[in-house]
PDB file of N, CA and C in Angstrom:
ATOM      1  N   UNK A   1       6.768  -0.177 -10.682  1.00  0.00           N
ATOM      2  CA  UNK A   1       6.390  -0.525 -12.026  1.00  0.00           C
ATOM      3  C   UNK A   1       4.864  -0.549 -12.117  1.00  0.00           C
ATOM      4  N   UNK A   2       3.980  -0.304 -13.524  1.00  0.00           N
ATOM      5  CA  UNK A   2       3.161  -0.058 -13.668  1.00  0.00           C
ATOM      6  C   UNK A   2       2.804  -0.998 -15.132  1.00  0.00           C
ATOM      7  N   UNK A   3       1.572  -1.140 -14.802  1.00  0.00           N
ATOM      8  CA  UNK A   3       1.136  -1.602 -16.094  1.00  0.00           C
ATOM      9  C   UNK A   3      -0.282  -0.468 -16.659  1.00  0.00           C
ATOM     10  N   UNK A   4      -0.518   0.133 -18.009  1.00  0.00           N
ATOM     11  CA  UNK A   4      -1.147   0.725 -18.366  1.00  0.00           C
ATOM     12  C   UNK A   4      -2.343   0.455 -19.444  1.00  0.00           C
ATOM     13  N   UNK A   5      -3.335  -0.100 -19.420  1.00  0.00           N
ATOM     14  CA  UNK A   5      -4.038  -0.436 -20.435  1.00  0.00           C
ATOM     15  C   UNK A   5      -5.355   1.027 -20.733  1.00  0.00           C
ATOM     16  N   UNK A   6      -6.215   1.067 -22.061  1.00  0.00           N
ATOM     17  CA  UNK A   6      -7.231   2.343 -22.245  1.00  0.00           C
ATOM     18  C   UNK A   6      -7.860   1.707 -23.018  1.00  0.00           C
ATOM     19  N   UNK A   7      -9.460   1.494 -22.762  1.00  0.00           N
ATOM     20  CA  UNK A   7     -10.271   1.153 -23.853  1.00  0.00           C
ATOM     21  C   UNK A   7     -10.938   2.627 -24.393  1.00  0.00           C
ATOM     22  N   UNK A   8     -12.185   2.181 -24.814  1.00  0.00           N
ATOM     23  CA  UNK A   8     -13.530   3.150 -25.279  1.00  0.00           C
ATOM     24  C   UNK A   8     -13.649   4.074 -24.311  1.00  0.00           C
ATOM     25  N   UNK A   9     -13.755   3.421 -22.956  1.00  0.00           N
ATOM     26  CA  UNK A   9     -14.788   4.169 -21.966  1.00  0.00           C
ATOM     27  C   UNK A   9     -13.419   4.427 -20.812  1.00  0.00           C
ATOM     28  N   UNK A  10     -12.539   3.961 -20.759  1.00  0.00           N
ATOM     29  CA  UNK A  10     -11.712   4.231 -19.188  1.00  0.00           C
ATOM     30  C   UNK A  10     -10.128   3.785 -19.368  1.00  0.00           C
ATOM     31  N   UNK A  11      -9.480   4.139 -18.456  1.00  0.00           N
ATOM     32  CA  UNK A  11      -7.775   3.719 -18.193  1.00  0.00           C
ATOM     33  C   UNK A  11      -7.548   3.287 -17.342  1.00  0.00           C
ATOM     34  N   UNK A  12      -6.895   2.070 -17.197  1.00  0.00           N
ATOM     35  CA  UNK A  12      -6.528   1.288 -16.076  1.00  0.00           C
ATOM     36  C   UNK A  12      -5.531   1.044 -15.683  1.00  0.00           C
ATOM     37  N   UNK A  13      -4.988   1.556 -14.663  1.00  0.00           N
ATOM     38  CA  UNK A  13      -3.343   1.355 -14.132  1.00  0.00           C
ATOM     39  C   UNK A  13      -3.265   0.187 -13.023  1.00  0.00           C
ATOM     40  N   UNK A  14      -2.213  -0.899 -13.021  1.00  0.00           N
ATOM     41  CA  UNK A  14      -2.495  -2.118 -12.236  1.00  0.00           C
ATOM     42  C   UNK A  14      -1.046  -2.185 -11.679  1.00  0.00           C
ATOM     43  N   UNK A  15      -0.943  -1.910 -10.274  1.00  0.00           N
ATOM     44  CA  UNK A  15       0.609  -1.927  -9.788  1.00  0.00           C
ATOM     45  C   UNK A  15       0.792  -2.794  -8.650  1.00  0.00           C
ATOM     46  N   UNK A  16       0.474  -4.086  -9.158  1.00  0.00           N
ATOM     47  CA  UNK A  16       0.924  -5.089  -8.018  1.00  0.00           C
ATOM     48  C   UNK A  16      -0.724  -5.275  -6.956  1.00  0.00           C
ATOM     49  N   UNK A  17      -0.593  -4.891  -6.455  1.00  0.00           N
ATOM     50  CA  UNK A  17      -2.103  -5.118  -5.267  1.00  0.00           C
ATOM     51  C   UNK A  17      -2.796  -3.528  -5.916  1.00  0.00           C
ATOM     52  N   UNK A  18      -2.566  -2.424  -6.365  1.00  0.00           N
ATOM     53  CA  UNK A  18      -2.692  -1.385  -6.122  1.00  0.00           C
ATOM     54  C   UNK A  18      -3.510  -1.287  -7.585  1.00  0.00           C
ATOM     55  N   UNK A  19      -4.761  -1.043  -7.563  1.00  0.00           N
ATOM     56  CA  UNK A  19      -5.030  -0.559  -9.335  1.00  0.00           C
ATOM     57  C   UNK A  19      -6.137   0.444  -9.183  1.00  0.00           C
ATOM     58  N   UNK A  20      -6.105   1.102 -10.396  1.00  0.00           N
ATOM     59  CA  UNK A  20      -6.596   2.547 -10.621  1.00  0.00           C
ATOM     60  C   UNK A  20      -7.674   2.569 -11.454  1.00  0.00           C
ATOM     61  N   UNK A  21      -8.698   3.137 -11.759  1.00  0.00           N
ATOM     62  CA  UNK A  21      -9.691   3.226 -12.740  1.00  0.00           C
ATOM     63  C   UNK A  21     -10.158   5.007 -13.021  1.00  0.00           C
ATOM     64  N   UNK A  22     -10.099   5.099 -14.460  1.00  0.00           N
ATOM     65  CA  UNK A  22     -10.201   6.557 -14.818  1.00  0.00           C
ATOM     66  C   UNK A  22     -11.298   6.241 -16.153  1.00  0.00           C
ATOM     67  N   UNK A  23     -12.087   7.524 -15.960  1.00  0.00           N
ATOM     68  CA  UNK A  23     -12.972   7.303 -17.060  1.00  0.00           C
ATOM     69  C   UNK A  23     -12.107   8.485 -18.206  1.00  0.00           C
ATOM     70  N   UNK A  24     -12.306   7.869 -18.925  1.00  0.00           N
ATOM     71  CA  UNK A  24     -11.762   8.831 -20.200  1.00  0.00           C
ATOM     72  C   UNK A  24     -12.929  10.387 -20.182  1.00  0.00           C
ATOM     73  N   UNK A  25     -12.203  11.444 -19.463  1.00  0.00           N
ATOM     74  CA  UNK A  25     -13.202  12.562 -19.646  1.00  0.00           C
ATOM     75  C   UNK A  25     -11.554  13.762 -19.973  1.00  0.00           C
ATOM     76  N   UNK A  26     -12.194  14.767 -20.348  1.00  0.00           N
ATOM     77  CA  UNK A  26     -11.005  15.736 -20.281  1.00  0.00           C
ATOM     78  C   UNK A  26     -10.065  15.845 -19.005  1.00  0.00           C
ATOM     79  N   UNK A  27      -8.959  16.000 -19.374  1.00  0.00           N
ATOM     80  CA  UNK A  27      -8.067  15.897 -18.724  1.00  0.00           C
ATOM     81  C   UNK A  27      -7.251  14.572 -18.008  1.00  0.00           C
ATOM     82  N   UNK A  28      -8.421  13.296 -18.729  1.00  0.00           N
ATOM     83  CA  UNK A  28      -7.826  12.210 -17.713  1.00  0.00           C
ATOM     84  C   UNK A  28      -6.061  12.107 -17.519  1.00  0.00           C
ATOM     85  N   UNK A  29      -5.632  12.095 -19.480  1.00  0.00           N
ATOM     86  CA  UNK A  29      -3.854  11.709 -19.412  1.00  0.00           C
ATOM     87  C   UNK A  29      -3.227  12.753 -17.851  1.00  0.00           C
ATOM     88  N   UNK A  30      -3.507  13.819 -17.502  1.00  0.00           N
ATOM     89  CA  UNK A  30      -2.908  15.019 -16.527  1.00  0.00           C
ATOM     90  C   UNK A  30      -3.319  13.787 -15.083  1.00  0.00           C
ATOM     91  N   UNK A  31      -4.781  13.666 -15.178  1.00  0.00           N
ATOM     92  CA  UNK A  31      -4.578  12.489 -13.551  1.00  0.00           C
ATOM     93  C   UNK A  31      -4.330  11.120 -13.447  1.00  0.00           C
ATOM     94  N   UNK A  32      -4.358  10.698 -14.353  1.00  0.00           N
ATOM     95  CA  UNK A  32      -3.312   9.003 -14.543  1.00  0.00           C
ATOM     96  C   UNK A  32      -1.961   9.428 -14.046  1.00  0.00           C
ATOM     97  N   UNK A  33      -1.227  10.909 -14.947  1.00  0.00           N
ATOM     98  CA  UNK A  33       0.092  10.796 -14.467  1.00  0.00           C
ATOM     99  C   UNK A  33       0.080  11.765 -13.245  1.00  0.00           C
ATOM    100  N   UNK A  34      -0.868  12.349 -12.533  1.00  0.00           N
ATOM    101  CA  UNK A  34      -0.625  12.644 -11.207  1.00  0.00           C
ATOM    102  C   UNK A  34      -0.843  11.571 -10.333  1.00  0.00           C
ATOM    103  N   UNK A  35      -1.122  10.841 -10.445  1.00  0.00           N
ATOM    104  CA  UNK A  35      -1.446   9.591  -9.852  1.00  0.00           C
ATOM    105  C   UNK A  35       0.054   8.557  -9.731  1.00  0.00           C
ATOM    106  N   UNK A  36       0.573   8.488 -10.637  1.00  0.00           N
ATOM    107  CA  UNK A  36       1.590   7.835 -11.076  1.00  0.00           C
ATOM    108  C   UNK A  36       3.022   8.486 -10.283  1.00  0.00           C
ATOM    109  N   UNK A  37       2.918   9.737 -10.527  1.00  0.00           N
ATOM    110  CA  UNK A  37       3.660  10.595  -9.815  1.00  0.00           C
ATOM    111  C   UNK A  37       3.790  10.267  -8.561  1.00  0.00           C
ATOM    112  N   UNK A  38       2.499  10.810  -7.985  1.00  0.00           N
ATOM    113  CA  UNK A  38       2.213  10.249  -6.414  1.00  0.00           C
ATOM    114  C   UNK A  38       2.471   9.169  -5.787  1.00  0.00           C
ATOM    115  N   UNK A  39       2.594   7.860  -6.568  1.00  0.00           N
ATOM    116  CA  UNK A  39       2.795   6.910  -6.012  1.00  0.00           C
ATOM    117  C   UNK A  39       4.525   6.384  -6.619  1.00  0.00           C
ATOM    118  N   UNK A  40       5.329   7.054  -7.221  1.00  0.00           N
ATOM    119  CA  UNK A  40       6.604   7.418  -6.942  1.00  0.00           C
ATOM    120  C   UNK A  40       7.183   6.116  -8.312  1.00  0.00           C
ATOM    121  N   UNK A  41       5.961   5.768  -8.949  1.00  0.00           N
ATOM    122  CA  UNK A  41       6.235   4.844 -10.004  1.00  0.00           C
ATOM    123  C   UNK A  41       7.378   5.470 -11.507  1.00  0.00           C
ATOM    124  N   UNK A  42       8.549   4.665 -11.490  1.00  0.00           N
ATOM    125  CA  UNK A  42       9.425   4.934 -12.192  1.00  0.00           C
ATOM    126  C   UNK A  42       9.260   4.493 -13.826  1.00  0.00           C
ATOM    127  N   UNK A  43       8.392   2.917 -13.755  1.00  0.00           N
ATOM    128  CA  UNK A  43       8.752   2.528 -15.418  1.00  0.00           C
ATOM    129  C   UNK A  43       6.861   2.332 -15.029  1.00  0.00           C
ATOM    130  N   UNK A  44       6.642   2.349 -16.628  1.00  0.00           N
ATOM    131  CA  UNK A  44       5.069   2.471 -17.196  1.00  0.00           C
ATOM    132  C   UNK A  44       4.981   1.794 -18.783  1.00  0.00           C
ATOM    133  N   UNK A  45       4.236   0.639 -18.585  1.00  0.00           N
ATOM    134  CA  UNK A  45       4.078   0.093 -19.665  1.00  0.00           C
ATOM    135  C   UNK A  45       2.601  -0.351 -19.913  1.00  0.00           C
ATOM    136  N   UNK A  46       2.629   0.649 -21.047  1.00  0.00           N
ATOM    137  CA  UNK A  46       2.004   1.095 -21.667  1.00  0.00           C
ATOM    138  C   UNK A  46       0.859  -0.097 -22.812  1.00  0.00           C
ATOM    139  N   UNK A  47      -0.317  -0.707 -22.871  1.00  0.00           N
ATOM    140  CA  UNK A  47      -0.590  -1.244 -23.608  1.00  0.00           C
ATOM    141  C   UNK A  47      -1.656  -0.731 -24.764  1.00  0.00           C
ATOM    142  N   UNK A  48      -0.365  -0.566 -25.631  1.00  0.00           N
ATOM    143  CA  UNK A  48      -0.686   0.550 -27.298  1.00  0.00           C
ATOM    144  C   UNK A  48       0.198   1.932 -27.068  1.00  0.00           C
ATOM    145  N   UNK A  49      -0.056   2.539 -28.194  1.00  0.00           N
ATOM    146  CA  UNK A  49       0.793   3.090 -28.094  1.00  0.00           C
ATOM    147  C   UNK A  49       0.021   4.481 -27.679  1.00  0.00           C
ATOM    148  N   UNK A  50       0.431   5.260 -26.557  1.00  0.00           N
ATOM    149  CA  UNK A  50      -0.081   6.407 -26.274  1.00  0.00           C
ATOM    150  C   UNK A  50       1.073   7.475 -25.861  1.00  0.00           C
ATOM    151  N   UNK A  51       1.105   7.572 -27.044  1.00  0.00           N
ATOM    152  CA  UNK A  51       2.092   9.184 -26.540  1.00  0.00           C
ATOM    153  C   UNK A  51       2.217  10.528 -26.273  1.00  0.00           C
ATOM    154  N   UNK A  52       0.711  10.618 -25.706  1.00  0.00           N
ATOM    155  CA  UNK A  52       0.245  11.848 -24.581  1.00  0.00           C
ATOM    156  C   UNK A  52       1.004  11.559 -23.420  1.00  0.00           C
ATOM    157  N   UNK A  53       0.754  10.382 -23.014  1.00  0.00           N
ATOM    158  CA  UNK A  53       1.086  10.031 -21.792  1.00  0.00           C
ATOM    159  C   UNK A  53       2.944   9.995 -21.736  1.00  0.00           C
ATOM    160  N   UNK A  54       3.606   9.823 -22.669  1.00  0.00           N
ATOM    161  CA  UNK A  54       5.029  10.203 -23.464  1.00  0.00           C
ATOM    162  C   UNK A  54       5.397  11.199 -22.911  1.00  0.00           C
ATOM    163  N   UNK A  55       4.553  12.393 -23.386  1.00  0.00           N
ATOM    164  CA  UNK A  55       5.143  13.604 -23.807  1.00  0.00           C
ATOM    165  C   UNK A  55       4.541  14.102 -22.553  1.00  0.00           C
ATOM    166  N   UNK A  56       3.651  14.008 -21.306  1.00  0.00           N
ATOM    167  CA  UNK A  56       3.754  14.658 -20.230  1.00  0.00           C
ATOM    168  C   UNK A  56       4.055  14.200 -19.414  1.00  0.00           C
ATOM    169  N   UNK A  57       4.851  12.944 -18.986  1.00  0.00           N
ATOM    170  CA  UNK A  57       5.751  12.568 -18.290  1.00  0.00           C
ATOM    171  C   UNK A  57       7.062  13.320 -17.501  1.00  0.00           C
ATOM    172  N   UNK A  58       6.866  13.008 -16.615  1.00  0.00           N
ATOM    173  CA  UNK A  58       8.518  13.726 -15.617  1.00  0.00           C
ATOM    174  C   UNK A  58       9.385  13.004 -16.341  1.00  0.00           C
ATOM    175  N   UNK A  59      10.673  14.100 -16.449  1.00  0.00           N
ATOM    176  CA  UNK A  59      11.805  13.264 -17.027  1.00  0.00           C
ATOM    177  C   UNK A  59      12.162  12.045 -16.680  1.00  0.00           C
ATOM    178  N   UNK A  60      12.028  12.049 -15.631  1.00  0.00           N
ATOM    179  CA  UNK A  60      12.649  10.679 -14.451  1.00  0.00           C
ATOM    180  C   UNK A  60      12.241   9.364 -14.626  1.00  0.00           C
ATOM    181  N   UNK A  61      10.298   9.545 -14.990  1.00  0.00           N
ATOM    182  CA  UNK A  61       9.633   8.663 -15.787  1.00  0.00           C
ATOM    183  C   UNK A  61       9.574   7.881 -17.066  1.00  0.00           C
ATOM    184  N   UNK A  62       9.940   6.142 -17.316  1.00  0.00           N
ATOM    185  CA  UNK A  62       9.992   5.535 -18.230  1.00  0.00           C
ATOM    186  C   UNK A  62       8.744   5.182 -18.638  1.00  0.00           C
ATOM    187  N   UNK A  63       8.502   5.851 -19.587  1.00  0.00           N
ATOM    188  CA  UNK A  63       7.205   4.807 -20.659  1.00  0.00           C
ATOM    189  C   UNK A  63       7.735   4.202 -21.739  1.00  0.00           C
ATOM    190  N   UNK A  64       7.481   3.051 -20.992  1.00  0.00           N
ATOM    191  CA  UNK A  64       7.298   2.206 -22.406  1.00  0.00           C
ATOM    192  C   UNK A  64       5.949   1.838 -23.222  1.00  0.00           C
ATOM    193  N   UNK A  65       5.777   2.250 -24.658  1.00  0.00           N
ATOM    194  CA  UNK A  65       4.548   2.727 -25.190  1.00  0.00           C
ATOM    195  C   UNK A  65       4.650   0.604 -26.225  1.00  0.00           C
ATOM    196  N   UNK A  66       3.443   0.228 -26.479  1.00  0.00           N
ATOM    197  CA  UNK A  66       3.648  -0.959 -26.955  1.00  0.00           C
ATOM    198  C   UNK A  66       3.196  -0.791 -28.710  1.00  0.00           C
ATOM    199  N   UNK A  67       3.583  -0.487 -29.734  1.00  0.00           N
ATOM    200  CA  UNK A  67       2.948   0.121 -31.360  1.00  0.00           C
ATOM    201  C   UNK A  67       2.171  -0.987 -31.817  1.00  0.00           C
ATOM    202  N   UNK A  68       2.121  -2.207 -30.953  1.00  0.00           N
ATOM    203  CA  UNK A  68       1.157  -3.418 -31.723  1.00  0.00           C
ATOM    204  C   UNK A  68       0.259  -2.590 -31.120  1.00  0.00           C
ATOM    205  N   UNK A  69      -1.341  -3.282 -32.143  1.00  0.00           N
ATOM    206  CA  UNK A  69      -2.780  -3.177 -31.846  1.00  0.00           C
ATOM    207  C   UNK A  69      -3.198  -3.935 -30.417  1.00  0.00           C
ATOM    208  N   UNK A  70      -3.857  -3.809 -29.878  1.00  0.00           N
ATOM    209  CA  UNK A  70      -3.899  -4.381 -28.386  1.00  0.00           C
ATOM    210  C   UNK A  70      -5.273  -5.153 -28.482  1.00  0.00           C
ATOM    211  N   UNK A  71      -5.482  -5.681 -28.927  1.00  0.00           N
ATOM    212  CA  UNK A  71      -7.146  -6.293 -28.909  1.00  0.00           C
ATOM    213  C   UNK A  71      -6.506  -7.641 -28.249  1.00  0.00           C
ATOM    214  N   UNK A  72      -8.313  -7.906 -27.350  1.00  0.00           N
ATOM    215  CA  UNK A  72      -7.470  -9.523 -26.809  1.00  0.00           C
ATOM    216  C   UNK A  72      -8.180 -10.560 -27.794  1.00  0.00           C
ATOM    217  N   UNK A  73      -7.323 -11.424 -27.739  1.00  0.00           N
ATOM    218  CA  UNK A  73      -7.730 -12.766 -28.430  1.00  0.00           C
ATOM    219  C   UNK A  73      -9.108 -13.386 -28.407  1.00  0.00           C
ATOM    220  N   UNK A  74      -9.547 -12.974 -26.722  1.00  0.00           N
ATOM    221  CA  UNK A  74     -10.935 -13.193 -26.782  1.00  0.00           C
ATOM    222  C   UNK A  74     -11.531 -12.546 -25.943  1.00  0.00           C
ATOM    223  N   UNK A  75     -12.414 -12.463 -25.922  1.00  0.00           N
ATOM    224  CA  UNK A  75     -14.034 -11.313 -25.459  1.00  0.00           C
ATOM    225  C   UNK A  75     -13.766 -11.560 -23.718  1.00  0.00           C
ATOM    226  N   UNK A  76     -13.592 -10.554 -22.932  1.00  0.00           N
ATOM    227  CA  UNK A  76     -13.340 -10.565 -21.760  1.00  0.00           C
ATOM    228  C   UNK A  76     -14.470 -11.118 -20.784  1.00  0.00           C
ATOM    229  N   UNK A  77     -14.567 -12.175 -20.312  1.00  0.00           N
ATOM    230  CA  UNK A  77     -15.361 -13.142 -19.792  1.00  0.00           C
ATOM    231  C   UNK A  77     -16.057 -12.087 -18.727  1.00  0.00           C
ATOM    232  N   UNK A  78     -15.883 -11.079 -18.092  1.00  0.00           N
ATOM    233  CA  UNK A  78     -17.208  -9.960 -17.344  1.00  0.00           C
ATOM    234  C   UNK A  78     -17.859  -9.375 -18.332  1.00  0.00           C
ATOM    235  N   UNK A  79     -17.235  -8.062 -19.184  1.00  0.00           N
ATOM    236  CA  UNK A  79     -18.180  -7.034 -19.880  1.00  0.00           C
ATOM    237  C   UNK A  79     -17.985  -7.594 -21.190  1.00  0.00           C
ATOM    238  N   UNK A  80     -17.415  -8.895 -22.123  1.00  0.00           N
ATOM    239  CA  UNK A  80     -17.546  -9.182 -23.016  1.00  0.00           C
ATOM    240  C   UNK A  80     -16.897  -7.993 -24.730  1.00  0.00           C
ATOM    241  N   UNK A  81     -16.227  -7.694 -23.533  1.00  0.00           N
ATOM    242  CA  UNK A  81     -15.365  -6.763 -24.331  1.00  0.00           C
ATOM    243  C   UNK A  81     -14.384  -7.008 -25.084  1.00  0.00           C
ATOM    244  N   UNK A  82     -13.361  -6.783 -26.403  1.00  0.00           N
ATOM    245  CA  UNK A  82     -12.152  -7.582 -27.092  1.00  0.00           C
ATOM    246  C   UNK A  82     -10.999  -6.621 -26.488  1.00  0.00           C
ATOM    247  N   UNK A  83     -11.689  -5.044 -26.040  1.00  0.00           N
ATOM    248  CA  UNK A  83     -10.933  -4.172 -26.053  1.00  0.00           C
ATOM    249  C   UNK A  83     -10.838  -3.281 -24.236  1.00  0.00           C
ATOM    250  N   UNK A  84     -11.121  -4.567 -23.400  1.00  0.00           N
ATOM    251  CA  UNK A  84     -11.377  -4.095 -22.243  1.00  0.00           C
ATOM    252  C   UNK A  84      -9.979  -3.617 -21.376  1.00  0.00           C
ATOM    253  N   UNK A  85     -10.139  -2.920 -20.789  1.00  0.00           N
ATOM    254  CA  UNK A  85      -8.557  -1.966 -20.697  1.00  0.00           C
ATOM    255  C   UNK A  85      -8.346  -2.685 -18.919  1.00  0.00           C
ATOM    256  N   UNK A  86      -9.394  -3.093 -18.406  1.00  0.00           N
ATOM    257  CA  UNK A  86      -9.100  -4.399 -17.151  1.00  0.00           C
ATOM    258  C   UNK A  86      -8.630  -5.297 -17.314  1.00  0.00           C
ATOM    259  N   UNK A  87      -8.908  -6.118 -18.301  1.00  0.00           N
ATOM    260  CA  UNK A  87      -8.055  -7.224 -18.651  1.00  0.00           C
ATOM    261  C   UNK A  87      -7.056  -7.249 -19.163  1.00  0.00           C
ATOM    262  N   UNK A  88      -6.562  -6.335 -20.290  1.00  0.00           N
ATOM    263  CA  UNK A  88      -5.459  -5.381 -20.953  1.00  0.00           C
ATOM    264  C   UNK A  88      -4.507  -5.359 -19.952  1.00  0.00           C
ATOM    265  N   UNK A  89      -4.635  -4.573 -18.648  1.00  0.00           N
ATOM    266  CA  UNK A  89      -3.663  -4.132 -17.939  1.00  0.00           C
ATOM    267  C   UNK A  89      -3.730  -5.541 -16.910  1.00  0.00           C
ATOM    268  N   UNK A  90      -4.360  -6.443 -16.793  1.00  0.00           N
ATOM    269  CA  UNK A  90      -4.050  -7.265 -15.890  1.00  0.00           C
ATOM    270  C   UNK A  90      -3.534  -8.332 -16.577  1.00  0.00           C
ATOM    271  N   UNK A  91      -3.239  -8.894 -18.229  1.00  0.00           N
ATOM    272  CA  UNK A  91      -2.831  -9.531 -18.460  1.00  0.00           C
ATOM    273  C   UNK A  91      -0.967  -8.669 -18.640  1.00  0.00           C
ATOM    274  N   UNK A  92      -0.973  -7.799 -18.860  1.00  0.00           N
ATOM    275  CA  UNK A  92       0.229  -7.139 -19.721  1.00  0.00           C
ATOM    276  C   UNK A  92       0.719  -7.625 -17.916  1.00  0.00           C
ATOM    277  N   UNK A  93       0.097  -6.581 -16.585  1.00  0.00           N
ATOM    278  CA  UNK A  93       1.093  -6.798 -15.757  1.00  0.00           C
ATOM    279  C   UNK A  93       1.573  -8.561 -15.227  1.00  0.00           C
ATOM    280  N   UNK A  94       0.525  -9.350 -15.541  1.00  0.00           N
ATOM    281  CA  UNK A  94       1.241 -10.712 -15.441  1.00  0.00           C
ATOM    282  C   UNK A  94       2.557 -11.002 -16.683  1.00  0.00           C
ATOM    283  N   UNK A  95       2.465 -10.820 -17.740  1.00  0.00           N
ATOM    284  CA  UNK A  95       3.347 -11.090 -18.467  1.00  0.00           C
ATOM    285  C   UNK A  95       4.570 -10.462 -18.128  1.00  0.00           C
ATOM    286  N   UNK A  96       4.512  -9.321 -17.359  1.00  0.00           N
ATOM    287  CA  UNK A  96       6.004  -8.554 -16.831  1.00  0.00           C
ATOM    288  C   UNK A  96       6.426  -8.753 -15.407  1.00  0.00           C
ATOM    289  N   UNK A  97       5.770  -9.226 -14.698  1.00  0.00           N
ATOM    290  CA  UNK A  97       5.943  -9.525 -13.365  1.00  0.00           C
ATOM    291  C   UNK A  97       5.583 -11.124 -13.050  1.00  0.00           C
ATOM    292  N   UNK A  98       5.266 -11.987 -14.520  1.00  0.00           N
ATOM    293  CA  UNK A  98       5.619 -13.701 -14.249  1.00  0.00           C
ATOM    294  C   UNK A  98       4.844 -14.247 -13.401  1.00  0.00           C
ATOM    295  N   UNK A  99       3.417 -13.157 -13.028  1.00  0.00           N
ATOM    296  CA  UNK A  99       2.656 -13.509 -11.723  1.00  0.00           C
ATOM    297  C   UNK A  99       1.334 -15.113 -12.268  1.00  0.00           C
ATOM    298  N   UNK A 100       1.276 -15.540 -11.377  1.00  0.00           N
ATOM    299  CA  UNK A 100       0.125 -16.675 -11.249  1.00  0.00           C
ATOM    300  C   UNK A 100      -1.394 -15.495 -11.670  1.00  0.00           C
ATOM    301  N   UNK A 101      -2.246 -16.548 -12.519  1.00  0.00           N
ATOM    302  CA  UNK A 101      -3.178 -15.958 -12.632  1.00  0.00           C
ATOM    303  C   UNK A 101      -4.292 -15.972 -11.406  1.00  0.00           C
ATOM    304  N   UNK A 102      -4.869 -14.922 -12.190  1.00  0.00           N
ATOM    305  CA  UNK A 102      -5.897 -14.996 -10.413  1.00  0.00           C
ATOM    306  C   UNK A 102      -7.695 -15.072 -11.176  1.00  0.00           C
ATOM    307  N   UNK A 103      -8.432 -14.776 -10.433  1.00  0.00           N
ATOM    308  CA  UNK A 103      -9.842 -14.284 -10.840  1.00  0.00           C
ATOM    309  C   UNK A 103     -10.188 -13.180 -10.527  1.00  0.00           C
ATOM    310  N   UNK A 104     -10.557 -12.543 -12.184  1.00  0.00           N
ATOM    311  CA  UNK A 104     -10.749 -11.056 -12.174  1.00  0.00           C
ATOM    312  C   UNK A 104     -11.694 -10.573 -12.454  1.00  0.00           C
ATOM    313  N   UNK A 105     -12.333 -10.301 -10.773  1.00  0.00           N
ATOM    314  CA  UNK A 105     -13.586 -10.036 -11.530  1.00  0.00           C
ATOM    315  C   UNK A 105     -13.583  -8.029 -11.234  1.00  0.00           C
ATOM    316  N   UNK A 106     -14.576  -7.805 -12.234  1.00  0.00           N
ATOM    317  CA  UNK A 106     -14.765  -6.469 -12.467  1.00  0.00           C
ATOM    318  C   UNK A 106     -16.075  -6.149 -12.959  1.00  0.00           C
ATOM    319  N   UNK A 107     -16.321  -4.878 -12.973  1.00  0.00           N
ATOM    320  CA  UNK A 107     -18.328  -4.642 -13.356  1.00  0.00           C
ATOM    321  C   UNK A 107     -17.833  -3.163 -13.235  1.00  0.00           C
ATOM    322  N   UNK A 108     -18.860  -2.242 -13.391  1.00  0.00           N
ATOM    323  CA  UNK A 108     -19.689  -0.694 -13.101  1.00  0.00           C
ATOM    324  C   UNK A 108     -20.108  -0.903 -11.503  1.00  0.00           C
ATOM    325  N   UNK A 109     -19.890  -2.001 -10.611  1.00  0.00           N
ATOM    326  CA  UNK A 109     -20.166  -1.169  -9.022  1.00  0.00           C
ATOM    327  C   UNK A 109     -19.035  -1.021  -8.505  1.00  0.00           C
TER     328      UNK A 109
END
């Protein structure tokens, strides 16, 4: 299982200990899901709705796409972001996997 969040600038996939960072450039949706592929991940949830990532999916592959607006409630305590796709995907995968919160930290190094 996967959790999927995308701001402005990047896409973040968070699978338990395992997480991914992609800058939004051409072609990213093709290496998120080679990535996804590779690591043999069956369900993908999705935070907002992106249905690129839908429609080039292996059959075998579940996305679940989310049609609410995804903004967080409040400004992400590192980059001060509403729409930060780190915190996005690390809150969505606690809410589906019931996990204890942790400290998340994140930056550009």
């Amino acid at each position: 299982m996967a959790a999927l969040a995308v701001d402005e600038s990047e896409c973040v996939v968070v699978m338990d200990t395992l997480w991914f960072r992609y800058p939004l450039v051409a072609q990213w949706e093709t290496r998120v899901m080679a990535a996804l592929v590779e690591c043999k991940v069956m369900d993908v949830y999705v935070a907002g709705l992106l249905l690129s990532l839908k429609r080039i999916a292996p059959e075998e592959m579940n996305i679940y796409v989310d049609p609410e607006p995804n903004k967080l409630k409040y400004p992400c305590k590192m980059c001060h972001k509403k729409s930060c796709a780190v915190t996005k995907a690390y809150l969505l995968w606690r809410r589906l996997t019931k996990r204890e919160p942790c400290n998340l930290m994140h930056g550009d190094s």
